[in-house]
N, C-alpha and C. Protein backbone atom coordinates (compact mmCIF):
# COMPACT_ATOMS: atom_id res chain seq x y z
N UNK A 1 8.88 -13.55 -10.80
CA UNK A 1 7.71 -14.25 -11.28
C UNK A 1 7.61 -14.04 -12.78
N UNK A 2 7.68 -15.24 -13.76
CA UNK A 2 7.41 -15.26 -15.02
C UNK A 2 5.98 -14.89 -15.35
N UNK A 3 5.73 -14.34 -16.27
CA UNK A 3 4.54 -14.55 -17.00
C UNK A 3 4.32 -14.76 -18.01
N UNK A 4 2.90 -15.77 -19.18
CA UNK A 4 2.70 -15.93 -19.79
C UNK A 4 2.36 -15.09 -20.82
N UNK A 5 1.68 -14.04 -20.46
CA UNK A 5 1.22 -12.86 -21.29
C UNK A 5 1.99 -12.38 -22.51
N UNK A 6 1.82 -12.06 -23.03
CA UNK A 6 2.98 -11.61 -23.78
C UNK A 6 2.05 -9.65 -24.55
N UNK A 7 2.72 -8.65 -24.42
CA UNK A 7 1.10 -7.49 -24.38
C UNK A 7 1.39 -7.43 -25.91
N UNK A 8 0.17 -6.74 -25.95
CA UNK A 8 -0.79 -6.25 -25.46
C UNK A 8 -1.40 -7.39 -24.92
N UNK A 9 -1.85 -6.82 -23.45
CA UNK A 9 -2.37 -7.95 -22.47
C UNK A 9 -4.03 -7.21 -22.46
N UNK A 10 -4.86 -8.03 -22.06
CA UNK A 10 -6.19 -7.69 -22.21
C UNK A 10 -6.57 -8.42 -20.29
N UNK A 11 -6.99 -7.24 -18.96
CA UNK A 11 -7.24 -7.74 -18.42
C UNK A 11 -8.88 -7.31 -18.08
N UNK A 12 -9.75 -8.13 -17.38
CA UNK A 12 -11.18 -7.82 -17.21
C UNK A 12 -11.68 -7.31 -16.39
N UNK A 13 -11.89 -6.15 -15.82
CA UNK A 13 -12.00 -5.84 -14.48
C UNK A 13 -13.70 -5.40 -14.00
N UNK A 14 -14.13 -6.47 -13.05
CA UNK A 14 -15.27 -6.20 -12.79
C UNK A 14 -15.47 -5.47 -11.71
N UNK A 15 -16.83 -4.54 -11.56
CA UNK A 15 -16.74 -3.46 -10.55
C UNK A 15 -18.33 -3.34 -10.11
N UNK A 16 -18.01 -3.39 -8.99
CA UNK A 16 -19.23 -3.30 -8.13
C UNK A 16 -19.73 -2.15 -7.76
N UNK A 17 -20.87 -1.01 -7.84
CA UNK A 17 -20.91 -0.13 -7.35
C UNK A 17 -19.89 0.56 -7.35
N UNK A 18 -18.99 0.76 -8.67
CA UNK A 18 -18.06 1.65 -9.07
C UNK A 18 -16.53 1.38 -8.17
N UNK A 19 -16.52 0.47 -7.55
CA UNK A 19 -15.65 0.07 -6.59
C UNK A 19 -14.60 -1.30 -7.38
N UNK A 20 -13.56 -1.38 -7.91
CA UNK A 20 -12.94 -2.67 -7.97
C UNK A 20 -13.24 -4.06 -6.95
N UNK A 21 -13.85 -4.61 -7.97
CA UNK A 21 -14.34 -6.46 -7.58
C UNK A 21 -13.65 -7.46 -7.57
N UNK A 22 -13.12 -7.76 -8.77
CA UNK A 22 -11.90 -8.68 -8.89
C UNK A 22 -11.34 -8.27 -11.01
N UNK A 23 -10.38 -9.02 -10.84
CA UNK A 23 -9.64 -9.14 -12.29
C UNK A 23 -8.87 -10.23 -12.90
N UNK A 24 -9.74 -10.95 -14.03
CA UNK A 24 -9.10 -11.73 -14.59
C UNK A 24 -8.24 -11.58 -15.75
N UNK A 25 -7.52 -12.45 -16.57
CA UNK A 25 -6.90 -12.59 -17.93
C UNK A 25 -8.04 -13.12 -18.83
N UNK A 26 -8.98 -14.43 -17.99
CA UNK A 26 -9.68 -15.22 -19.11
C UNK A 26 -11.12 -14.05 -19.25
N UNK A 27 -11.27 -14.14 -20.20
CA UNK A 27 -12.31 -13.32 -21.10
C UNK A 27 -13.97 -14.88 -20.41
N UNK A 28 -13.86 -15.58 -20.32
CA UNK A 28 -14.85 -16.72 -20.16
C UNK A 28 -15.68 -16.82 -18.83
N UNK A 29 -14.35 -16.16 -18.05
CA UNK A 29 -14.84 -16.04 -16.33
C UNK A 29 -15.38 -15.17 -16.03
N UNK A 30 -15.68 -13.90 -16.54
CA UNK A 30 -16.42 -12.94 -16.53
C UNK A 30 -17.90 -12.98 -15.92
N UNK A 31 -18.35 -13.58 -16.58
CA UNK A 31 -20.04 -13.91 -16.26
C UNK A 31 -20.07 -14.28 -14.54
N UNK A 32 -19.47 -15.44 -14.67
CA UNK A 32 -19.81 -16.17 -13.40
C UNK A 32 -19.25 -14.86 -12.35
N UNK A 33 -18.44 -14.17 -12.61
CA UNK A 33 -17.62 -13.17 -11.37
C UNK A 33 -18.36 -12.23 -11.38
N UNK A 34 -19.46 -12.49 -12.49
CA UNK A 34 -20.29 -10.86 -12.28
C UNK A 34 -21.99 -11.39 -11.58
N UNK A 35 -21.87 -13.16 -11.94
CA UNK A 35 -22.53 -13.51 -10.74
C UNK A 35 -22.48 -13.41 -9.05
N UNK A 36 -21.44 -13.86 -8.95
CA UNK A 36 -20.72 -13.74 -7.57
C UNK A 36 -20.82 -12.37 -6.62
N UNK A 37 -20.53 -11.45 -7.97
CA UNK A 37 -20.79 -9.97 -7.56
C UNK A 37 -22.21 -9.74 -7.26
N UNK A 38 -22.96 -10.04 -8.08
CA UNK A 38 -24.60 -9.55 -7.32
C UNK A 38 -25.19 -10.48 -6.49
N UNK A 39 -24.59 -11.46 -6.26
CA UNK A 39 -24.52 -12.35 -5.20
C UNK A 39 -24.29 -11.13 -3.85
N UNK A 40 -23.03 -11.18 -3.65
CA UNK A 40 -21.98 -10.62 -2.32
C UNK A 40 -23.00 -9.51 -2.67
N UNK A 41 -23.28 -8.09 -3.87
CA UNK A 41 -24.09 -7.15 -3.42
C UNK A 41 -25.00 -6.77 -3.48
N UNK A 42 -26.02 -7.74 -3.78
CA UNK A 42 -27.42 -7.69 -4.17
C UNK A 42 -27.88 -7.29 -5.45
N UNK A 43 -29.05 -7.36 -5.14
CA UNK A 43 -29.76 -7.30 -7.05
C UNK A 43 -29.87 -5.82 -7.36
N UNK A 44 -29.69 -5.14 -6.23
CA UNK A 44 -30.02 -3.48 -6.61
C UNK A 44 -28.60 -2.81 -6.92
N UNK A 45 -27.64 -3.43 -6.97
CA UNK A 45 -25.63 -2.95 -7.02
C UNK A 45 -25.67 -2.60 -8.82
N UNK A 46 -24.76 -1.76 -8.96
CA UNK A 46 -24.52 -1.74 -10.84
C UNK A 46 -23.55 -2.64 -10.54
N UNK A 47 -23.14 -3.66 -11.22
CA UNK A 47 -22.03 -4.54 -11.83
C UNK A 47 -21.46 -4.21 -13.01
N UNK A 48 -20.36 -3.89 -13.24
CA UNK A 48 -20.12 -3.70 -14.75
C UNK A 48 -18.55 -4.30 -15.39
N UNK A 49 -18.48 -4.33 -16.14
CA UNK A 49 -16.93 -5.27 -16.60
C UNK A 49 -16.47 -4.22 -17.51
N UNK A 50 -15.25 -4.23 -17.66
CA UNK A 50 -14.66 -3.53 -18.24
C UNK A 50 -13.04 -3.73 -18.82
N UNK A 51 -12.55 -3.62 -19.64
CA UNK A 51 -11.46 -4.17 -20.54
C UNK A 51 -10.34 -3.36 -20.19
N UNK A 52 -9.04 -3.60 -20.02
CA UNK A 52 -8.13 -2.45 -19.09
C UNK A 52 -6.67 -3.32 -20.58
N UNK A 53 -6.23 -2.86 -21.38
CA UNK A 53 -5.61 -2.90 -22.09
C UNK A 53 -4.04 -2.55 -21.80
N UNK A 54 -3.01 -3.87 -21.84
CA UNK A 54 -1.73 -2.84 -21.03
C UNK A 54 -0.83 -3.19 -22.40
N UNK A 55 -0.06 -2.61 -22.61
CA UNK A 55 1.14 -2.32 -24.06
C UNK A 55 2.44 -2.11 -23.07
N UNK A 56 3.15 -2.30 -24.00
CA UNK A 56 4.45 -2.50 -23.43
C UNK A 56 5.00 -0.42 -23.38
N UNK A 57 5.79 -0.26 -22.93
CA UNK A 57 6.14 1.27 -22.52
C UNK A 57 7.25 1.26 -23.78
N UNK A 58 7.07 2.55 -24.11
CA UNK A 58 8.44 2.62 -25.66
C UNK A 58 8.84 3.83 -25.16
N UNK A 59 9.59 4.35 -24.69
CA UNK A 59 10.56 5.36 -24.29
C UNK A 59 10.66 6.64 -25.46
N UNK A 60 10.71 5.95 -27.01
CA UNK A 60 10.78 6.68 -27.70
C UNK A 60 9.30 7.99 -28.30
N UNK A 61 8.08 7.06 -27.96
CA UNK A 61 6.61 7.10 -28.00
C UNK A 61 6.50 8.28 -26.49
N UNK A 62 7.29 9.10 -25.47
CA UNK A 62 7.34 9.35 -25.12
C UNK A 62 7.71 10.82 -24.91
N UNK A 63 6.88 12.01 -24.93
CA UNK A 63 7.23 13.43 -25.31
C UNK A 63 8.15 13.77 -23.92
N UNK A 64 9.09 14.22 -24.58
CA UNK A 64 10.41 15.13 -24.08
C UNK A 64 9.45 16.40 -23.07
N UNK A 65 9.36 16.53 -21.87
CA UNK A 65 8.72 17.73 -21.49
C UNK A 65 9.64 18.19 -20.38
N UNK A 66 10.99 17.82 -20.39
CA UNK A 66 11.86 18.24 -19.27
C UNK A 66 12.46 19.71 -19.42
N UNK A 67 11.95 20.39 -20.38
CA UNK A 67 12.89 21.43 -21.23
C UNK A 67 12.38 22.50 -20.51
């Protein structure tokens, strides 16, 4: 599977009562998914969104601790 992304990728992760809800790419869909969320868990649930940042892995950026 290809992807478009190219990182640093920026994904959105909304959370219900501290529990994973769902996760998008678009920054726009947010709102409505954090509707949906107090929808499915009522008006008394924390909802919260949160930004999960992924970078590519550099091998070199990587401390030696095999010694």
């Amino acid at each position: 599977m290809k992807y478009s992304f190219k990182p640093p990728c920026k994904i959105y992760v909304v959370v219900a009562n501290g529990q994973p809800f769902f996760s998008v790419a678009n920054p726009c869909t947010v709102p409505a998914i954090m509707d949906e969320a107090r929808t499915a868990f009522g008006e008394q649930a924390v909802i919260e969104a949160f930004v999960q940042t992924t970078e590519p892995y550099e091998p070199s950026a990587v401390a030696n601790d095999s010694k």
